[in-house]
N, C-alpha and C. Protein backbone atom coordinates (compact mmCIF):
# COMPACT_ATOMS: atom_id res chain seq x y z
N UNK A 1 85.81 118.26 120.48
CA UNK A 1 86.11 117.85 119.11
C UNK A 1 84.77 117.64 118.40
N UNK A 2 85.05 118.25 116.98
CA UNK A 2 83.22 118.22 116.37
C UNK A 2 83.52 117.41 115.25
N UNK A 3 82.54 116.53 115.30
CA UNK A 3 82.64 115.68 114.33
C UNK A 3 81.76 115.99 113.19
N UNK A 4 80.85 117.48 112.67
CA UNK A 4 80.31 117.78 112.02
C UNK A 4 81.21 118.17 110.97
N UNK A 5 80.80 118.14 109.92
CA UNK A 5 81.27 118.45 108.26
C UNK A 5 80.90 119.48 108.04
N UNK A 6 81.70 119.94 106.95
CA UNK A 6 80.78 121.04 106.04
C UNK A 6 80.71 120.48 104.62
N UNK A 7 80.00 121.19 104.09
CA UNK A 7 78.83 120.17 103.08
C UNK A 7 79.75 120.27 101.90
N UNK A 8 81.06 120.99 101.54
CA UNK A 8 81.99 121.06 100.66
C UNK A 8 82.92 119.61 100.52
N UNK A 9 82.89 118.65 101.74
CA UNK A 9 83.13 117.25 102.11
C UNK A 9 82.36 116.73 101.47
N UNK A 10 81.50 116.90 101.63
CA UNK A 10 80.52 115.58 100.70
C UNK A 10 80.79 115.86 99.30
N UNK A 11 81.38 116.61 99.34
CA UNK A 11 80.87 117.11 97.65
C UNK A 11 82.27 116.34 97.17
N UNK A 12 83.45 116.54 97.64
CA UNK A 12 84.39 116.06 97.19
C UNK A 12 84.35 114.60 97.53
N UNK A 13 83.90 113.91 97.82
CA UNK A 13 84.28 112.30 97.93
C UNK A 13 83.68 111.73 96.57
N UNK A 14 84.13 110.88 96.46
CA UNK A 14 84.24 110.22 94.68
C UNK A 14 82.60 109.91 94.83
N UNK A 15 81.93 109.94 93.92
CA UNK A 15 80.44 109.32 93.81
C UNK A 15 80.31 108.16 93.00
N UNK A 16 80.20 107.13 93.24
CA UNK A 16 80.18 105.37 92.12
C UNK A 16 79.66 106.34 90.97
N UNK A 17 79.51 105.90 90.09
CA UNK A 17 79.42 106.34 88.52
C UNK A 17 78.15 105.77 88.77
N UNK A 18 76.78 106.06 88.03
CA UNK A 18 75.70 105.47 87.96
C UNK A 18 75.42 104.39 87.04
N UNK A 19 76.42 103.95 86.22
CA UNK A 19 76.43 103.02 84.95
C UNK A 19 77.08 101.59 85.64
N UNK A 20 77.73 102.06 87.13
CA UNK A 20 78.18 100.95 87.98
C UNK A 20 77.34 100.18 88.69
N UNK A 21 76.33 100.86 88.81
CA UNK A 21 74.89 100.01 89.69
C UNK A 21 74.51 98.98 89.43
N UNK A 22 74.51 97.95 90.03
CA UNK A 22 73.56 96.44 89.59
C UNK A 22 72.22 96.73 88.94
N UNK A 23 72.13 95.95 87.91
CA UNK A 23 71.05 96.22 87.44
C UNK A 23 70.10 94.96 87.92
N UNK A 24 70.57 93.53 87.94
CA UNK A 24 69.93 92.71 88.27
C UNK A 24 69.51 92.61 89.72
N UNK A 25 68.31 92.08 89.82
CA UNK A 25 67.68 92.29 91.03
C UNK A 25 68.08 91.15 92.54
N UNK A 26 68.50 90.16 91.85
CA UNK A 26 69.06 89.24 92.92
C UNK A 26 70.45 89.38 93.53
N UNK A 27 71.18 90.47 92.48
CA UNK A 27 72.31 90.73 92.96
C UNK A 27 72.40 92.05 93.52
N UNK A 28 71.58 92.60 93.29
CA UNK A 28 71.07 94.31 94.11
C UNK A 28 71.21 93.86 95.65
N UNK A 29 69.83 92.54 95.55
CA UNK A 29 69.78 92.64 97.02
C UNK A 29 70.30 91.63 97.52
N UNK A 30 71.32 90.96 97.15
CA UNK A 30 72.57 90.25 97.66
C UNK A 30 73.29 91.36 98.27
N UNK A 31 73.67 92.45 97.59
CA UNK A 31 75.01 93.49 97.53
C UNK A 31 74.17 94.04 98.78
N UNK A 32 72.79 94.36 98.78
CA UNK A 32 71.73 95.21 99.77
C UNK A 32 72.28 94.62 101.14
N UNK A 33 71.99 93.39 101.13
CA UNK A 33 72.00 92.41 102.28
C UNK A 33 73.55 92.51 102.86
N UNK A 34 74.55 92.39 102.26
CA UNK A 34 76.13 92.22 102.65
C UNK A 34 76.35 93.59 103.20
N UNK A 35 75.67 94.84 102.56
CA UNK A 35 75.83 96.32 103.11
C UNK A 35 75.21 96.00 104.45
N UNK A 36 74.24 95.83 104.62
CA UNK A 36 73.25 96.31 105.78
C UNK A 36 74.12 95.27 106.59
N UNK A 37 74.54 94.01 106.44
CA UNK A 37 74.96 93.37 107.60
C UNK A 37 76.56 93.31 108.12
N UNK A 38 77.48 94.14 106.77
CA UNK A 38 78.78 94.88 107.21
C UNK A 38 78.30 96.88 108.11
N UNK A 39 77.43 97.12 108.01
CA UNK A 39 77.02 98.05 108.73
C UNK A 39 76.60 97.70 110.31
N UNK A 40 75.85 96.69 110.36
CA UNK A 40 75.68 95.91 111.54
C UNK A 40 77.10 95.58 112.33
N UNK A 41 77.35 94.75 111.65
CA UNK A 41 78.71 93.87 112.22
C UNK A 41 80.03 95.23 112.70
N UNK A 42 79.88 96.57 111.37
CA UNK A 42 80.73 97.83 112.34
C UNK A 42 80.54 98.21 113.24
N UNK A 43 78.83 98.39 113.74
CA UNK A 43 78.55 99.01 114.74
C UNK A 43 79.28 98.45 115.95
N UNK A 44 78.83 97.13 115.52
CA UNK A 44 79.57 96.08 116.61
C UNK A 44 80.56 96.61 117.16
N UNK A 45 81.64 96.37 115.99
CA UNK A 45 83.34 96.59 116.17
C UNK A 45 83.11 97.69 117.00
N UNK A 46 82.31 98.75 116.92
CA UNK A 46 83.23 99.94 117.80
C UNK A 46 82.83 99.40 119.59
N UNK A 47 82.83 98.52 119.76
CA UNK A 47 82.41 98.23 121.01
C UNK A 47 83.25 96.91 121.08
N UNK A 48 82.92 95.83 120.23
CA UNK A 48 83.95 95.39 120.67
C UNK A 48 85.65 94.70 119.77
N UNK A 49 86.61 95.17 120.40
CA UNK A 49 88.25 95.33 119.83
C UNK A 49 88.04 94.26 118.82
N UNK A 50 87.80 93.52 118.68
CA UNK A 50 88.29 92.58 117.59
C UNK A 50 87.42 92.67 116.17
N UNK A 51 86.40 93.31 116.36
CA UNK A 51 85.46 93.00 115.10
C UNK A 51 86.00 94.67 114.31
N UNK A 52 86.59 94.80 113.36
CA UNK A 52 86.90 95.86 112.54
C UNK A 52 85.54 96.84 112.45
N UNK A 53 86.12 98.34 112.44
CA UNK A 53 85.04 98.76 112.37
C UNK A 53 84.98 99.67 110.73
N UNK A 54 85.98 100.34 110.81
CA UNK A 54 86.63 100.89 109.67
C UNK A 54 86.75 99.67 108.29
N UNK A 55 87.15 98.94 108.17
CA UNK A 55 86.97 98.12 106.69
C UNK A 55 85.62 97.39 106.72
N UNK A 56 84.62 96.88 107.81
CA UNK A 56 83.57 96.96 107.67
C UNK A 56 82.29 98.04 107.26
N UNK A 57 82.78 98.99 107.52
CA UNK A 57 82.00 100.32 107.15
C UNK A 57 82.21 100.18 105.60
N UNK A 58 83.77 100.43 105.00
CA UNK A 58 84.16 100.22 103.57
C UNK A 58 83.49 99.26 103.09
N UNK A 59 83.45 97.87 103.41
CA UNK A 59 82.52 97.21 101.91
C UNK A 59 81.19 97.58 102.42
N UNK A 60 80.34 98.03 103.58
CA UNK A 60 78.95 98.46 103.02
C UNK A 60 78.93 99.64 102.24
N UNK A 61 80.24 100.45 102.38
CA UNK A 61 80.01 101.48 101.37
C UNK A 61 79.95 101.16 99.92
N UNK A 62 80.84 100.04 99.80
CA UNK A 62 80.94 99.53 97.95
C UNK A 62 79.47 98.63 97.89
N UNK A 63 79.29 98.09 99.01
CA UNK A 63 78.09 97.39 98.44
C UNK A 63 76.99 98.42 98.13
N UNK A 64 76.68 99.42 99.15
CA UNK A 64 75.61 100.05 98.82
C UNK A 64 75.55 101.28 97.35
N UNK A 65 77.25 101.59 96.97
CA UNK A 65 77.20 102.27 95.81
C UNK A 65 76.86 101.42 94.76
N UNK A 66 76.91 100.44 94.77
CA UNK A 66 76.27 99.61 93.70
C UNK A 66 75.23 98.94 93.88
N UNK A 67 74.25 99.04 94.93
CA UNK A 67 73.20 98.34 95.50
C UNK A 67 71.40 99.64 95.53
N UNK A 68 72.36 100.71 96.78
CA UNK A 68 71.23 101.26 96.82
C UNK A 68 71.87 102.96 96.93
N UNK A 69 71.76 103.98 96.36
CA UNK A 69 71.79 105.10 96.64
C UNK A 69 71.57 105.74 97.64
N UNK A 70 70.37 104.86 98.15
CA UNK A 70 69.61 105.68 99.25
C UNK A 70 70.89 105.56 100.75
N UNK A 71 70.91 104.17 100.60
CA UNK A 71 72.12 103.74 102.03
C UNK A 71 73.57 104.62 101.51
N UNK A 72 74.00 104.42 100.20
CA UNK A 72 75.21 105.06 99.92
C UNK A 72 75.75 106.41 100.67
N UNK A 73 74.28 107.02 100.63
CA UNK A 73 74.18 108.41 100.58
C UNK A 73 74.18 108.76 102.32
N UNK A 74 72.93 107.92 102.75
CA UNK A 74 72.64 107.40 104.26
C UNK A 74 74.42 107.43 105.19
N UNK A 75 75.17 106.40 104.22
CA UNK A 75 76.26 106.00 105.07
C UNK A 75 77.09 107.06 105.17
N UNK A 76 77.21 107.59 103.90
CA UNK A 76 78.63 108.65 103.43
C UNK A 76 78.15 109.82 104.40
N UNK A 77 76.84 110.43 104.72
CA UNK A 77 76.65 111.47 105.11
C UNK A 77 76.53 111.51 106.43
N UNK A 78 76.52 110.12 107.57
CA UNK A 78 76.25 110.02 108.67
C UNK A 78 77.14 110.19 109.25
N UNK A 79 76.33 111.20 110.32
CA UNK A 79 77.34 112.37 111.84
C UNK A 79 78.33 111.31 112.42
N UNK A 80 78.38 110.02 112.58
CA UNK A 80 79.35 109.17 113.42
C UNK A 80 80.48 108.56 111.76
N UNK A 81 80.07 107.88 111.28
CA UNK A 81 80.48 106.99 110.25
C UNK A 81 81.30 107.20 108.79
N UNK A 82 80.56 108.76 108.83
CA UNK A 82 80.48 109.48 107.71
C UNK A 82 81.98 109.82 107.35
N UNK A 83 82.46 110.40 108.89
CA UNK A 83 84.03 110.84 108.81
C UNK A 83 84.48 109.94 108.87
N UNK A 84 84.89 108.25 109.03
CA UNK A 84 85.79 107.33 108.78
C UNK A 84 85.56 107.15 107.98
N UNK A 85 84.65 107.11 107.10
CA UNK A 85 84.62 106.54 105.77
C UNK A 85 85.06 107.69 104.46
N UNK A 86 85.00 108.85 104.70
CA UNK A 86 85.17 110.28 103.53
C UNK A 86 86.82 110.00 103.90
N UNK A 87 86.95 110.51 105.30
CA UNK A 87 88.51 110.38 105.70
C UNK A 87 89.77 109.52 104.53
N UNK A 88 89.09 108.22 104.69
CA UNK A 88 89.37 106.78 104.41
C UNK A 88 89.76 107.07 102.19
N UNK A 89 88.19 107.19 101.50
CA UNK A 89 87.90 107.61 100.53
C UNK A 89 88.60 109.21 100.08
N UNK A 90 89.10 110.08 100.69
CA UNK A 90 89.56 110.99 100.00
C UNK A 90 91.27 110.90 100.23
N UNK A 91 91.74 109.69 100.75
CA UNK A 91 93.17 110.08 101.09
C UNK A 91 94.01 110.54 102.06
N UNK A 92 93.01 111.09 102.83
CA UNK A 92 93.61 111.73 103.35
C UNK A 92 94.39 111.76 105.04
N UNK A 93 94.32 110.57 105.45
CA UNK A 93 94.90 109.65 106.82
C UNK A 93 94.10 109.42 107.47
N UNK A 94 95.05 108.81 108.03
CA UNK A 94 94.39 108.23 109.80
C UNK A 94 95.01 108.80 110.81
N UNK A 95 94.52 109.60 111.96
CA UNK A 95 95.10 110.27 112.74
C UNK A 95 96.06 109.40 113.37
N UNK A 96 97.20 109.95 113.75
CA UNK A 96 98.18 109.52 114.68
C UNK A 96 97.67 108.82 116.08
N UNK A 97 97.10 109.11 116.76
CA UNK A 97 96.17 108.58 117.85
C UNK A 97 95.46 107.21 117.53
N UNK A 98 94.87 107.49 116.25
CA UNK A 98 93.77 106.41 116.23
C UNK A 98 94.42 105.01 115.68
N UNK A 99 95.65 105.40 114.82
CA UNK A 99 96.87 104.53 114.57
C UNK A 99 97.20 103.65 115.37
N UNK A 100 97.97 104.09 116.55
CA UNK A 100 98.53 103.72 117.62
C UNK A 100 97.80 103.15 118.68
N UNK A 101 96.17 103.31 118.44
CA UNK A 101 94.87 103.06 119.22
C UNK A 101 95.11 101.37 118.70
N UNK A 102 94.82 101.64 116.99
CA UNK A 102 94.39 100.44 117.04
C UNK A 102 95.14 99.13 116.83
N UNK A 103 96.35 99.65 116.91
CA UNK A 103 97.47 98.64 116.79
C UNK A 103 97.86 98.42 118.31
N UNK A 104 97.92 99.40 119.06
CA UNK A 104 97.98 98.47 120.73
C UNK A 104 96.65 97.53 120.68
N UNK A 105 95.65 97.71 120.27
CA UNK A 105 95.09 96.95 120.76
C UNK A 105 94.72 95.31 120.03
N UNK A 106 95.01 95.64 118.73
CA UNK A 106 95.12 94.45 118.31
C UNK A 106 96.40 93.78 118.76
N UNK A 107 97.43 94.34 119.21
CA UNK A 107 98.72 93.48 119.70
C UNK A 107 98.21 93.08 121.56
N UNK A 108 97.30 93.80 122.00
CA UNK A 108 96.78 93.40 123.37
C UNK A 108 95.65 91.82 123.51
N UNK A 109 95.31 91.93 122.02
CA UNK A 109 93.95 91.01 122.08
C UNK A 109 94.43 89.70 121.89
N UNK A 110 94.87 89.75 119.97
CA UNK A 110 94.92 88.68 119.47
C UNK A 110 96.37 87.50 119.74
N UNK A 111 97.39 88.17 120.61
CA UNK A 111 98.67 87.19 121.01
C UNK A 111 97.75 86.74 122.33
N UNK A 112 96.92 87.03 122.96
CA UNK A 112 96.76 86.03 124.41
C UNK A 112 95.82 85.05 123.80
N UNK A 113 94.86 85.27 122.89
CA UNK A 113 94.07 84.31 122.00
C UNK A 113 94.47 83.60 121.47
N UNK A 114 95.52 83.94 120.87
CA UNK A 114 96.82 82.38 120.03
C UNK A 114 97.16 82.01 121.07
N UNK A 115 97.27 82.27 121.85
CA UNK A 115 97.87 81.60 122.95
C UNK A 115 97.74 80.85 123.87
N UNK A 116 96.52 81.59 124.34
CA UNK A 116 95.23 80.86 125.34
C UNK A 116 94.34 80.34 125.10
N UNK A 117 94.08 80.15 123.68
CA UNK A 117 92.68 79.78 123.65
C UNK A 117 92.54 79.31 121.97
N UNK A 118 93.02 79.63 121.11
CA UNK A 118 93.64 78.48 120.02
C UNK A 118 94.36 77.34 120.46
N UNK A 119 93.50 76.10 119.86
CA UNK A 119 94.71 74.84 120.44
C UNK A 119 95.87 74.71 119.18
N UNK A 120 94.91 74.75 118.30
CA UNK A 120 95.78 74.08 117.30
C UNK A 120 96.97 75.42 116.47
N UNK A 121 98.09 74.74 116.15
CA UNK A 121 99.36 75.74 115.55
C UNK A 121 99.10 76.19 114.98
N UNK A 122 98.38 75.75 114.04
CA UNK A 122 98.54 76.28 112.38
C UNK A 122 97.17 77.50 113.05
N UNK A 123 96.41 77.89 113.70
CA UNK A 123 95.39 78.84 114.25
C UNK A 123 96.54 79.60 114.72
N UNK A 124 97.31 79.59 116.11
CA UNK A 124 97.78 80.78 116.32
C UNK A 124 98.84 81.18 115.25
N UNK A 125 99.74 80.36 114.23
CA UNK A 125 100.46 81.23 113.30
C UNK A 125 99.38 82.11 112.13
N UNK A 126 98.09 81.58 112.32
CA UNK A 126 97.66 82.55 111.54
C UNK A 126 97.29 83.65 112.32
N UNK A 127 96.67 83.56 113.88
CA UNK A 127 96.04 84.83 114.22
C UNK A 127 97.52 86.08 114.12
N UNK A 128 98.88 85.29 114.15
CA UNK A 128 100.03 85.94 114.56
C UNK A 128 100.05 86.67 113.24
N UNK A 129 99.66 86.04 111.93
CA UNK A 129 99.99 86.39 110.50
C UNK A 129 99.02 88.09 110.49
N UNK A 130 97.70 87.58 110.64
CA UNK A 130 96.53 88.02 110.75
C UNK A 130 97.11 89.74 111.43
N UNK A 131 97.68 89.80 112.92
CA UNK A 131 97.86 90.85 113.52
C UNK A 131 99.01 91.34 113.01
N UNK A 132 100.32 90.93 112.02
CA UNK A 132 101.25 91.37 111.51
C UNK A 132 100.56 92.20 110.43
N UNK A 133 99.66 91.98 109.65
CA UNK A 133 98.91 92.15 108.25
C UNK A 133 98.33 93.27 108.33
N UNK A 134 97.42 93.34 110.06
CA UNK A 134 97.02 94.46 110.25
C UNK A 134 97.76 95.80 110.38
N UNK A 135 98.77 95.25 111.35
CA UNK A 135 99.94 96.83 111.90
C UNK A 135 100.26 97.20 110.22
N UNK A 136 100.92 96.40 109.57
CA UNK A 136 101.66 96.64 108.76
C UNK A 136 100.49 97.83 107.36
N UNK A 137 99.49 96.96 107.64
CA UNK A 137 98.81 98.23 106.58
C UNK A 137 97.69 99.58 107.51
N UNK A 138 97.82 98.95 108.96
CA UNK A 138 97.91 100.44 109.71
C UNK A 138 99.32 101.52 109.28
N UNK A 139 100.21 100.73 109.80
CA UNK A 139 101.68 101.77 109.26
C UNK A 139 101.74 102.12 108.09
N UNK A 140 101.36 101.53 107.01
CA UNK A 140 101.34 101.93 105.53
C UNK A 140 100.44 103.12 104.97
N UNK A 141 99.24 103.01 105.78
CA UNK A 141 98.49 104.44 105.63
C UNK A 141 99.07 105.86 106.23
N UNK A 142 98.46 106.98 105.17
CA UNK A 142 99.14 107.72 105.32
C UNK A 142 98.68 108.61 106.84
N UNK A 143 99.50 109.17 107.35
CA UNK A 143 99.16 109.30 108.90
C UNK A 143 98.73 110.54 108.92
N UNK A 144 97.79 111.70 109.55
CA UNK A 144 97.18 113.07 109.87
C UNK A 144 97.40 113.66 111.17
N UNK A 145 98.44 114.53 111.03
CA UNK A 145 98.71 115.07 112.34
C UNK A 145 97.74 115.63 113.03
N UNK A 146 96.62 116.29 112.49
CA UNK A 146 95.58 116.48 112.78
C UNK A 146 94.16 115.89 113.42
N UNK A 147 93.46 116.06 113.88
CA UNK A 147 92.15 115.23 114.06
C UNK A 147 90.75 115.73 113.38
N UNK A 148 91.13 116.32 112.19
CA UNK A 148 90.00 116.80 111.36
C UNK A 148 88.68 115.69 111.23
N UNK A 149 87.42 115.94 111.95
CA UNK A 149 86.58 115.37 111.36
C UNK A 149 86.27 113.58 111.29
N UNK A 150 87.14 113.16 111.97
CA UNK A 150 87.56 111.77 113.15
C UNK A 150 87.50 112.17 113.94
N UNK A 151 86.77 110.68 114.72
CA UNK A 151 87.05 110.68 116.23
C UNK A 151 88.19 109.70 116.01
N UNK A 152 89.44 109.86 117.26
CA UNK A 152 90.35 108.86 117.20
C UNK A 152 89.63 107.23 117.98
């Protein structure tokens, strides 16, 4: 499975408008800082189950379209990242596999953690809320029979 693009992909994913950019400088590199450390914190996720990797990738992408071009461009076009995030941004699903990936595993993680290891109630009805919230807008996206350009 190749996770390479062709350069007609890039071309179609929406580009921030340039009139959207921060102009002020403390909030550039506020927005700078929240990108680079939701880019961090994805890498994470793909290693380990609980830290999101996919909606962490998404706000460094919004931060950096309004922050820095250079990362925007960096993120959207990169051989690993590039395809969850265009995927994500053009509409066009989430493979069937990677669906079902990540909803077993959030139903594997977060019920033994409410369980075992939250004391207090009002913690596990939220982690329970928390993993309902997730399936439910896993199932709500639209699904790709295909594996175009994702890894599952």
């Amino acid at each position: 499975m190749s996770l390479a693009r062709d350069h007609n992909d890039i071309q179609m994913l929406p580009q921030p408008p340039r009139n959207r950019r921060v102009r002020h400088p403390v909030l550039r590199w506020a927005l700078l800082i929240i990108g680079l450390t939701a880019t961090v914190l994805g890498i994470v996720g793909i290693f380990l189950p609980l830290v999101p990797t996919v909606p962490l990738l998404l706000l460094a992408a919004a931060c950096f379209a309004r922050s820095s071009e250079r990362f925007h461009t960096w993120l959207i076009e990169h051989r690993h990242f590039g395809p969850l995030i265009s995927d994500f941004l053009k509409g066009s699903g989430m493979p069937r596999r990677a669906k079902v990936s990540a909803i077993t595993l959030v139903w594997l993680t977060i019920p033994p953690s409410a369980l075992f290891v939250v004391p207090m109630l009002w913690g596990k009805i939220l982690l329970f809320a928390i993993a309902a919230g997730i399936t439910l807008y896993l199932l709500r996206l639209p699904t790709r029979t295909d594996s175009h350009n994702s890894k599952p």
